[in-house]
N, C-alpha and C. Protein backbone atom coordinates (compact mmCIF):
# COMPACT_ATOMS: atom_id res chain seq x y z
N UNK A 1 0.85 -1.17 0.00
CA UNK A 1 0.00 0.00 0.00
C UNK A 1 0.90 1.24 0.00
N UNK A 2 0.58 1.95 -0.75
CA UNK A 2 1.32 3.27 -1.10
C UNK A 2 0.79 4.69 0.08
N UNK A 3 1.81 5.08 0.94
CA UNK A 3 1.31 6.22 1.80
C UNK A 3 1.28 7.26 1.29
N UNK A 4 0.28 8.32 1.42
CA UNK A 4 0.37 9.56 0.86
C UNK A 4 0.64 10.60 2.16
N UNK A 5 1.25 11.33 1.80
CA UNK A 5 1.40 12.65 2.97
C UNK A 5 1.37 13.53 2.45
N UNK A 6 0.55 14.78 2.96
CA UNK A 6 0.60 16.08 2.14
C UNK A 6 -0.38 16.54 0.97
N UNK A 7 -0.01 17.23 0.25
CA UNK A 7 -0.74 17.55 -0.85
C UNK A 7 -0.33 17.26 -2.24
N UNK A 8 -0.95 17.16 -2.99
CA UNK A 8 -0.85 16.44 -4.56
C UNK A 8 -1.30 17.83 -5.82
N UNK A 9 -0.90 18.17 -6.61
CA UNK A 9 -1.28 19.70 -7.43
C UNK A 9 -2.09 18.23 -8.34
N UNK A 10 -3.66 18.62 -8.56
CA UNK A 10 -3.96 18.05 -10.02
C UNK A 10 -4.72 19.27 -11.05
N UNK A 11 -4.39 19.21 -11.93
CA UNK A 11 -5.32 19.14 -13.11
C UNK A 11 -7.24 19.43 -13.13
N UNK A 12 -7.78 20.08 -13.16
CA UNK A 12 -9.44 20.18 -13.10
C UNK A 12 -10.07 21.01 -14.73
N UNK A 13 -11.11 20.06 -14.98
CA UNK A 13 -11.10 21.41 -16.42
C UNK A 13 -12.74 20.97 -15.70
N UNK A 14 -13.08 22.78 -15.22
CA UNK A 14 -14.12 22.52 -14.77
C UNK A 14 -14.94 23.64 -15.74
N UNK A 15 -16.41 23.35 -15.98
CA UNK A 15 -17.10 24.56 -16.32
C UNK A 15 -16.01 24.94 -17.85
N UNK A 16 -15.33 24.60 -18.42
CA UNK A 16 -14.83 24.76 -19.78
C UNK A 16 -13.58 25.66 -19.03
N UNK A 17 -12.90 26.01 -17.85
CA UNK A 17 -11.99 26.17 -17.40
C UNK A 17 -10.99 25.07 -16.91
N UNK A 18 -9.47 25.57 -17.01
CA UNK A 18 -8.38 24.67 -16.63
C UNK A 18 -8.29 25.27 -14.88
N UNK A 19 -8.08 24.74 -13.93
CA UNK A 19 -8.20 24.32 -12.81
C UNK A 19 -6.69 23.73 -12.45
N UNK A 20 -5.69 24.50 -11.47
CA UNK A 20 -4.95 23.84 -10.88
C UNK A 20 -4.95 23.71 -9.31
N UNK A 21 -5.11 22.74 -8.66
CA UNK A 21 -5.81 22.51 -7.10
C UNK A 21 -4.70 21.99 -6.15
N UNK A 22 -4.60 21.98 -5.31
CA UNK A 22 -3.49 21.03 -4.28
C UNK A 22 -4.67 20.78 -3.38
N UNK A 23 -4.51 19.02 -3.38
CA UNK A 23 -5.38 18.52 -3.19
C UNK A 23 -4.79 17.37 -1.97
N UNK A 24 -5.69 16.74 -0.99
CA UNK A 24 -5.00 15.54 -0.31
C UNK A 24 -6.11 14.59 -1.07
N UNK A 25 -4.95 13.49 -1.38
CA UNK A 25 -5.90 11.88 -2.09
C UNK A 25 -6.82 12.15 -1.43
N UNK A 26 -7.38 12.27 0.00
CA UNK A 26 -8.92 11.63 -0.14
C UNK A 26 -9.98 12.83 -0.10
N UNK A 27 -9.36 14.25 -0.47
CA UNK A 27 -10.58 15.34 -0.84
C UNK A 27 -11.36 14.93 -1.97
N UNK A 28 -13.02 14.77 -1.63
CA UNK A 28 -13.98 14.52 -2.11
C UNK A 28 -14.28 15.94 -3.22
N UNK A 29 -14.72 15.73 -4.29
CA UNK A 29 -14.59 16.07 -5.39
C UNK A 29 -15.65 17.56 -4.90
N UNK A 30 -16.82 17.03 -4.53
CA UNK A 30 -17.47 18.07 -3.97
C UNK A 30 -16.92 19.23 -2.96
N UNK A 31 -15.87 18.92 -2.14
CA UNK A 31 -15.24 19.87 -1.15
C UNK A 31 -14.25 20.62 -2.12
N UNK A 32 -13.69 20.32 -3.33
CA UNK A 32 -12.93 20.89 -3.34
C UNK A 32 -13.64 21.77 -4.56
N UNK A 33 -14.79 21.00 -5.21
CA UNK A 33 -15.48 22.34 -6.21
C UNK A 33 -15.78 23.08 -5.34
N UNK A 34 -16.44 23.29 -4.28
CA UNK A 34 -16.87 24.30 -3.00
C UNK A 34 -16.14 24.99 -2.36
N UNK A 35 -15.18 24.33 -1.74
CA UNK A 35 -13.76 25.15 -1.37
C UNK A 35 -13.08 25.98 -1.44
N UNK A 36 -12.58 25.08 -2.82
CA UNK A 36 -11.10 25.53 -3.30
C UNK A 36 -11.79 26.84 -4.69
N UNK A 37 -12.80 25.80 -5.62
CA UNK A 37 -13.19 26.80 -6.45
C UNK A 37 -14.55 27.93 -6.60
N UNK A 38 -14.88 27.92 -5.00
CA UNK A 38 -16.05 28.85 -4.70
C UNK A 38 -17.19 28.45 -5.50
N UNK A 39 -17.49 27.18 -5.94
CA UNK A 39 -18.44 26.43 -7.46
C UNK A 39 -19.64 25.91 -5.91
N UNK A 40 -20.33 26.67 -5.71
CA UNK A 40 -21.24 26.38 -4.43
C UNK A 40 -22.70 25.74 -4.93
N UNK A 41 -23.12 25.48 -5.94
CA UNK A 41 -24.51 24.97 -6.56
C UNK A 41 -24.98 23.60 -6.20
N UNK A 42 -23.26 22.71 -6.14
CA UNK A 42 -23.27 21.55 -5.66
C UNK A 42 -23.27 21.48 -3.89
N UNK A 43 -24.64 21.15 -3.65
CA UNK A 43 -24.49 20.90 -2.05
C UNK A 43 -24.31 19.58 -1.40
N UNK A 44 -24.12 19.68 -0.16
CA UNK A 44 -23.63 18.88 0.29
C UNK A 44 -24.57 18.29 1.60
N UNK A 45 -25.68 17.57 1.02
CA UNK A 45 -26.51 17.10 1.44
C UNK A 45 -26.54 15.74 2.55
N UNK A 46 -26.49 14.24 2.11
CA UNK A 46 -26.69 13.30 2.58
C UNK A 46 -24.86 12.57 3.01
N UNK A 47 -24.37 13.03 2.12
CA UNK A 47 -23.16 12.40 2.12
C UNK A 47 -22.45 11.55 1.62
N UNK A 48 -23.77 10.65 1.61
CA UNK A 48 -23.08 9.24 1.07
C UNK A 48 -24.08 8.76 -0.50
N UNK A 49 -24.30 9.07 -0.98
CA UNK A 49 -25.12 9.46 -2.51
C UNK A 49 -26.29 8.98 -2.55
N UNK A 50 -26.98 9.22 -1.40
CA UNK A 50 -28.37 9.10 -1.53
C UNK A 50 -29.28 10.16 -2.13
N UNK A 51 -29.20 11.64 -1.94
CA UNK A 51 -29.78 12.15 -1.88
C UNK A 51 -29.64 12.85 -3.17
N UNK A 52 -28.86 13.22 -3.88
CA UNK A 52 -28.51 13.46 -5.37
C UNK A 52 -28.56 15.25 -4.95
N UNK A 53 -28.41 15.69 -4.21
CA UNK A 53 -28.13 17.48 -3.87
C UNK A 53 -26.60 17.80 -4.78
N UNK A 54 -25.47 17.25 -4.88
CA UNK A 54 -24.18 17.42 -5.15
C UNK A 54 -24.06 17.02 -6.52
N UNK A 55 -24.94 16.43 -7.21
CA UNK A 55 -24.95 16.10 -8.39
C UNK A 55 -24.40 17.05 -9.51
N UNK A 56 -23.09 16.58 -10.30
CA UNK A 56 -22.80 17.29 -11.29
C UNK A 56 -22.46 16.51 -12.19
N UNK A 57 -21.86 17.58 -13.58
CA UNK A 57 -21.76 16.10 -14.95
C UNK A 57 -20.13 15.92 -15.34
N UNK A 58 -19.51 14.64 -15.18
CA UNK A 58 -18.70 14.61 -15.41
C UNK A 58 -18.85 13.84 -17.07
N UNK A 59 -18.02 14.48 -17.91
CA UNK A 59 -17.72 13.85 -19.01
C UNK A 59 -19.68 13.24 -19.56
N UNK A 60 -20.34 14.62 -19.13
CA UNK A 60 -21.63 13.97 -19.60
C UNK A 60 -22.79 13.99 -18.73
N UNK A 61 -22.33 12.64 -18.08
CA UNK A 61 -23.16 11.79 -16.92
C UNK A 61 -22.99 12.53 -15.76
N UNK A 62 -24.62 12.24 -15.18
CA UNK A 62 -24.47 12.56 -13.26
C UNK A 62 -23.71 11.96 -12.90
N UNK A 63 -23.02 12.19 -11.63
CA UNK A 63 -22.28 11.95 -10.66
C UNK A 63 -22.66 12.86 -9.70
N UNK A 64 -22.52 11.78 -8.78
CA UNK A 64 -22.71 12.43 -7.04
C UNK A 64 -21.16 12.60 -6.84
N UNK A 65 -20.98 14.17 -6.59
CA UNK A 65 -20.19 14.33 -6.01
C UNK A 65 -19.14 13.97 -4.94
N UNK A 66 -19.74 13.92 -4.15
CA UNK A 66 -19.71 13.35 -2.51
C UNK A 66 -19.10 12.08 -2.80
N UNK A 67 -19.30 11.50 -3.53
CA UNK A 67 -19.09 9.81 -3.72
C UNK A 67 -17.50 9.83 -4.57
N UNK A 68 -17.24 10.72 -4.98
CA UNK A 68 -15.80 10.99 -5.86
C UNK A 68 -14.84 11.38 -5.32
N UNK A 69 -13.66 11.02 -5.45
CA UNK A 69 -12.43 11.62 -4.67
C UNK A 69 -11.90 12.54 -5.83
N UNK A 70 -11.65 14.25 -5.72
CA UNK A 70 -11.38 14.63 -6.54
C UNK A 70 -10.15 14.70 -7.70
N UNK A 71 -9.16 13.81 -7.15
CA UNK A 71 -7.89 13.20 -7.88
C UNK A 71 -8.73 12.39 -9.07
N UNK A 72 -10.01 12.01 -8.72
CA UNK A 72 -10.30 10.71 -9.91
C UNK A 72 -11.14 11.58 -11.24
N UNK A 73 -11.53 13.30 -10.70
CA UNK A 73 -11.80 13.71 -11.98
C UNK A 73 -10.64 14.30 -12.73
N UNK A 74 -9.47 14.39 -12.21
CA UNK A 74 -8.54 14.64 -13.20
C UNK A 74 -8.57 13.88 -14.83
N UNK A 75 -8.59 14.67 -15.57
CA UNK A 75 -8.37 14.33 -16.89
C UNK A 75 -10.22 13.84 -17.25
N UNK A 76 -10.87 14.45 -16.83
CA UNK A 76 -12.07 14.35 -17.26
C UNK A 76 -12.57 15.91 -17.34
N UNK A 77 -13.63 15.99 -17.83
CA UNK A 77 -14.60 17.17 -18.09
C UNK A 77 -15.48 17.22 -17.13
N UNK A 78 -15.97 18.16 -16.05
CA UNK A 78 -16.73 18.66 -15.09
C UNK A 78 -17.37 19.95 -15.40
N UNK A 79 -18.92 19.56 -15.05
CA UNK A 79 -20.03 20.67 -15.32
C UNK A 79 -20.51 20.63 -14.43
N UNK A 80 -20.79 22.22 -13.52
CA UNK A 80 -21.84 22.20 -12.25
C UNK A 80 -22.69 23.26 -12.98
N UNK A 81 -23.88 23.56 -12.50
CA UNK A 81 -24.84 24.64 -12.70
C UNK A 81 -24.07 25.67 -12.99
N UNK A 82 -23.19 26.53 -12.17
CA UNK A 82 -22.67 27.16 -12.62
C UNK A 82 -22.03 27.70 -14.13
N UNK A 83 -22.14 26.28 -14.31
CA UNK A 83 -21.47 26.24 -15.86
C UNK A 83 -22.32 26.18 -16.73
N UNK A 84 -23.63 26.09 -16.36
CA UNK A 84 -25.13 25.96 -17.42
C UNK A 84 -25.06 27.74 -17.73
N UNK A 85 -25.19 28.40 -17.10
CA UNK A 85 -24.77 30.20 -17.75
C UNK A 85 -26.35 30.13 -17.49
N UNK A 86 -27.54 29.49 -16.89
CA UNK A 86 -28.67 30.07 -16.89
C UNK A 86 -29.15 30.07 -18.01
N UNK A 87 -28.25 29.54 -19.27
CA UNK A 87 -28.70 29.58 -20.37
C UNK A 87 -29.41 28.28 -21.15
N UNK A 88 -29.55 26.85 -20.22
CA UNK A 88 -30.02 25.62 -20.30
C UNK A 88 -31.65 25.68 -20.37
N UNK A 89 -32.26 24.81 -21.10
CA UNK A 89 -33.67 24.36 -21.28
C UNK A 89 -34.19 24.00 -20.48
N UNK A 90 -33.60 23.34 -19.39
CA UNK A 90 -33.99 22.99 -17.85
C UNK A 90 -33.89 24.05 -16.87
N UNK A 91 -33.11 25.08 -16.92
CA UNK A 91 -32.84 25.77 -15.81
C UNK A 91 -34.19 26.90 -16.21
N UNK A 92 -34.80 27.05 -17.45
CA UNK A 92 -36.29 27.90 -18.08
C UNK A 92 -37.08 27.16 -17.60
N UNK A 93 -37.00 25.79 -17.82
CA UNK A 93 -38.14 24.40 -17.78
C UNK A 93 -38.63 24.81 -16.18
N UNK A 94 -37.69 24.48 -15.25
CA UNK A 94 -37.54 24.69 -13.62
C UNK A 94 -38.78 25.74 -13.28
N UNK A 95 -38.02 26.88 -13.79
CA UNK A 95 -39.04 28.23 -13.19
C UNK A 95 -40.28 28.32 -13.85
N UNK A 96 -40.60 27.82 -15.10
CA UNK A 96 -42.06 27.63 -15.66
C UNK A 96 -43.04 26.86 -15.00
N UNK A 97 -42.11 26.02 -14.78
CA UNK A 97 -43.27 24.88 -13.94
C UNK A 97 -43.32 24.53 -12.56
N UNK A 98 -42.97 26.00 -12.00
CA UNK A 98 -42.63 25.98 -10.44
C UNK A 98 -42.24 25.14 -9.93
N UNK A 99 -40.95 24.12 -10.42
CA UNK A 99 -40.66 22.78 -10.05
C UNK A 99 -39.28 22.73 -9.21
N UNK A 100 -39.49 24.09 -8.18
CA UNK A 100 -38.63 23.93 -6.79
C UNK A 100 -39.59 24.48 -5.53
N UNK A 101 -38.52 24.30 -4.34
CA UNK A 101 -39.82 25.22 -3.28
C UNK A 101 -38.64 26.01 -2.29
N UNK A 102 -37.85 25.17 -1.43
CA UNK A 102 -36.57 25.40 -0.94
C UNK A 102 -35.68 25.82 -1.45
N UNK A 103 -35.16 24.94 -2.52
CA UNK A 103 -34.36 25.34 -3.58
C UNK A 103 -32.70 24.41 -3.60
N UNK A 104 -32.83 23.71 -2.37
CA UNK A 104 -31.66 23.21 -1.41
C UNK A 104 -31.12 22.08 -2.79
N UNK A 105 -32.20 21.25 -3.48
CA UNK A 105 -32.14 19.85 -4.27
C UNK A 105 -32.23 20.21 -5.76
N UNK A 106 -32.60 21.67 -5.94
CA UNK A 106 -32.64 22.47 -7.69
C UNK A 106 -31.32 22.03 -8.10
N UNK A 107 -30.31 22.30 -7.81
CA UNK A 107 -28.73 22.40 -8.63
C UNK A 107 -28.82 20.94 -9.01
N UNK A 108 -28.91 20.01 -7.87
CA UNK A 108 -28.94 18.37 -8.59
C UNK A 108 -29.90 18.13 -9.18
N UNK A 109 -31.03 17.97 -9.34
CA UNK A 109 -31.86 17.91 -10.45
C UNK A 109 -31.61 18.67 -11.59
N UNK A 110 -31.20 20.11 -11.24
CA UNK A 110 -31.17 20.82 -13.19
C UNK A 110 -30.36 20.07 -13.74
N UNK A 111 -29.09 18.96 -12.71
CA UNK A 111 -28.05 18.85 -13.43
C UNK A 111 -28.41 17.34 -14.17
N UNK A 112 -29.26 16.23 -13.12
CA UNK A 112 -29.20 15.05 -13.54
C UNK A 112 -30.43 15.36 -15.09
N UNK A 113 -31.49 16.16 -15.06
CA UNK A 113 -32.29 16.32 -15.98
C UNK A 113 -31.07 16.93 -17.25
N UNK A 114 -30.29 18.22 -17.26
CA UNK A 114 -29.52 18.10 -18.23
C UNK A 114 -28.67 16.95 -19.13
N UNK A 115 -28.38 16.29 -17.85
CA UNK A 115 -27.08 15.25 -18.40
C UNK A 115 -28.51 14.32 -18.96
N UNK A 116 -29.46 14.27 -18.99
CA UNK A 116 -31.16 13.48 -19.38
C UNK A 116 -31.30 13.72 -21.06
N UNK A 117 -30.98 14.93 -20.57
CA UNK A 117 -31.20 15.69 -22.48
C UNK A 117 -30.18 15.52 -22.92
N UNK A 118 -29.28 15.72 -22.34
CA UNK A 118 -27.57 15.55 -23.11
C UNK A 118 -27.71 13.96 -23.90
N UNK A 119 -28.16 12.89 -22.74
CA UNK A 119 -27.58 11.29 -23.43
C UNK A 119 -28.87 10.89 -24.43
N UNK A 120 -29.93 12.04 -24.18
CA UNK A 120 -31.61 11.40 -24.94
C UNK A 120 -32.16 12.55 -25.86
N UNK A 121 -31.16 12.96 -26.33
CA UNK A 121 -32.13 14.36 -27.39
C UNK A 121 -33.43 13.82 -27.72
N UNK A 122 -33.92 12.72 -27.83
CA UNK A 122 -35.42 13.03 -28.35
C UNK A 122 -36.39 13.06 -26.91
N UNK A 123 -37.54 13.15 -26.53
CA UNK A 123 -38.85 13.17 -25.45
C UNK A 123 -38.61 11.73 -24.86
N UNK A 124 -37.73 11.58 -23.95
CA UNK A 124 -38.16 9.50 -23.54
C UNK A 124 -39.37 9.66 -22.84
N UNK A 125 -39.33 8.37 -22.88
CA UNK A 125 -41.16 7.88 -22.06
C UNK A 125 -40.60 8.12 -20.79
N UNK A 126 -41.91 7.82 -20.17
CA UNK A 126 -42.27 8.45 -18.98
C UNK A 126 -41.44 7.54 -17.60
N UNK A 127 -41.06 6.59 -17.65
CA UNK A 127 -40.78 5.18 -17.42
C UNK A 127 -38.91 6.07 -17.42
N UNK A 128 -38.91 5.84 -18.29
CA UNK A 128 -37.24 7.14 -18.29
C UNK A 128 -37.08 8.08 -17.60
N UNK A 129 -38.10 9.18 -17.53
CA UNK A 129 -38.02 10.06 -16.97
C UNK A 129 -37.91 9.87 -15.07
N UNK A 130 -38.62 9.03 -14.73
CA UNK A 130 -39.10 8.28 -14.15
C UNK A 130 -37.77 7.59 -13.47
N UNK A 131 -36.74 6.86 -14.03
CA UNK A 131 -35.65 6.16 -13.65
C UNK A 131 -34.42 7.55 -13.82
N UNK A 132 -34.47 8.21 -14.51
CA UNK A 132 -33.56 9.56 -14.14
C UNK A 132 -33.75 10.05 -12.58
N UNK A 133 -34.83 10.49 -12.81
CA UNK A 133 -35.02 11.48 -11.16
C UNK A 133 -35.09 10.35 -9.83
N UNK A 134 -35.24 9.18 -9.99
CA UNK A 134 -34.98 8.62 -9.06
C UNK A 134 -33.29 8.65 -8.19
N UNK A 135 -32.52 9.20 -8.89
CA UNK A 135 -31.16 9.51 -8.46
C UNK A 135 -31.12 10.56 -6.97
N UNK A 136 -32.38 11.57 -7.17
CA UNK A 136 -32.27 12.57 -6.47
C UNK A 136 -33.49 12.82 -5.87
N UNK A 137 -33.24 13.25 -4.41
CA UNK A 137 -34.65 13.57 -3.94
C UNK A 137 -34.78 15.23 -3.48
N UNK A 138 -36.55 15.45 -3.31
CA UNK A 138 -36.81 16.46 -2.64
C UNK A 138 -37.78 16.14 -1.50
N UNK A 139 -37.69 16.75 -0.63
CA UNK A 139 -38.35 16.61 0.56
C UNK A 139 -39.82 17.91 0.58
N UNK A 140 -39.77 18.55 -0.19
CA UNK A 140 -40.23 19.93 -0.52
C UNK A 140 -41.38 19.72 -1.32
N UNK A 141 -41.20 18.94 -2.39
CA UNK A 141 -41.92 18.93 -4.14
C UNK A 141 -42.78 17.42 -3.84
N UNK A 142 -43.67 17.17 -4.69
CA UNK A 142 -44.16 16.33 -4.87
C UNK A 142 -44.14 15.74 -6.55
N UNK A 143 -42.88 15.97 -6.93
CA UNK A 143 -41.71 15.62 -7.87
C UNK A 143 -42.86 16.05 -9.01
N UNK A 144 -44.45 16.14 -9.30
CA UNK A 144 -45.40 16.12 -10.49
C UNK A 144 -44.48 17.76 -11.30
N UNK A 145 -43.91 18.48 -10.86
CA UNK A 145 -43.76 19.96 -11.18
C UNK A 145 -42.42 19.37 -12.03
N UNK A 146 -41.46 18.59 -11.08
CA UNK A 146 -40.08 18.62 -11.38
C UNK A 146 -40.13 17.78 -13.08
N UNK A 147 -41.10 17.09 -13.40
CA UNK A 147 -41.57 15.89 -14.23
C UNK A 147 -41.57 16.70 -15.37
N UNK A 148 -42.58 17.47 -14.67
CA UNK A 148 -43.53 18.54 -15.87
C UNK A 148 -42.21 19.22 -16.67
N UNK A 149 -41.46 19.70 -15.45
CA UNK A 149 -40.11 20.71 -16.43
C UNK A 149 -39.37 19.82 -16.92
N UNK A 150 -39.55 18.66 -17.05
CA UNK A 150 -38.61 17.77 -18.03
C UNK A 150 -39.67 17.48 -19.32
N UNK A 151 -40.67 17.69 -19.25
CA UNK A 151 -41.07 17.42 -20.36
C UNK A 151 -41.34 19.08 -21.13
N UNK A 152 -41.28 20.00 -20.32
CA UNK A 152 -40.88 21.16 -20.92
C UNK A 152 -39.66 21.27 -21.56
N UNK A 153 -38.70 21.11 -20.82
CA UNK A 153 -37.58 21.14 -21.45
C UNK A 153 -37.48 20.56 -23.18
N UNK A 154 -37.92 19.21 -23.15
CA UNK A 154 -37.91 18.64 -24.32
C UNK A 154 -38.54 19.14 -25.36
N UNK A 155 -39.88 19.75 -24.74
CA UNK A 155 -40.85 20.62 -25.88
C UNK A 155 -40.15 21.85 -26.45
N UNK A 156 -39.53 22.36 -25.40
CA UNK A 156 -38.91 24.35 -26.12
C UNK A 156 -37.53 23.60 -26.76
N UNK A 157 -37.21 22.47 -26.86
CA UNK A 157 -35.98 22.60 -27.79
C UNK A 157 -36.11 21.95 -29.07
């Protein structure tokens, strides 16, 4: 087993920016977007990836934050809300269909519904939609709003 002591400089291309971090192996990917790069959208909810609050897109796909050690996104592509510019079909979809209340679980959902449209450009069934948002919860919503702005989303694009 290999000991680590100290800090490690990696590599981050976050939000279409290059990112240089000093990091210890086991900083969680989420502490150090929050941290180190003030990238606060991703919260830090349950901890252990139940709750899908920290959710961002690496190379695409959701990922729970929290669940990543941030050495392991080196040499990948990272997107948090931040990096949507407000300018996403979901982040319009959201506020049309009043599909937040708190607001605490919005950043992970805009993000797992983006990375939704990203891997499914066409409308999936409902059954899809359905196995997406199960990643993430709200305690707030009675998820019919959060649904609705995914099928908004699909309609305005």
């Amino acid at each position: 087993m290999v000991k680590y002591e100290g800090k490690v400089v990696i590599a981050l291309q976050v939000n279409g920016e290059a990112h240089e971090v000093a990091v210890r192996p086991s900083d969680l990917l989420l502490d150090v977007l929050r941290e180190q790069l003030g990238l606060t959208a991703a919260k830090p909810g349950c901890l252990n990836g139940d709750c899908g609050a920290c959710t961002i897109m690496l190379d695409g796909w959701p990922v729970k934050s929290c669940l990543m050690l941030a050495v392991e996104a080196e040499g990948h592509v990272v997107l948090t809300v931040e990096g949507l510019n407000g300018t996403a079909p979901i982040q319009k979809a959201f506020v049309d269909a009043d599909a937040f209340q708190c607001g605490y679980c919005t950043s992970g959902f805009l993000m797992v519904c983006h990375a939704l449209k990203t891997q499914n450009p066409l409308m999936p069934k409902e059954n899809i939609i359905e196995e997406w948002l199960q990643s993430n919860l709200c305690r707030c919503t009675g998820y019919q709003e959060i649904r609705r702005a995914v099928r908004l989303m699909y309609e305005s694009t």
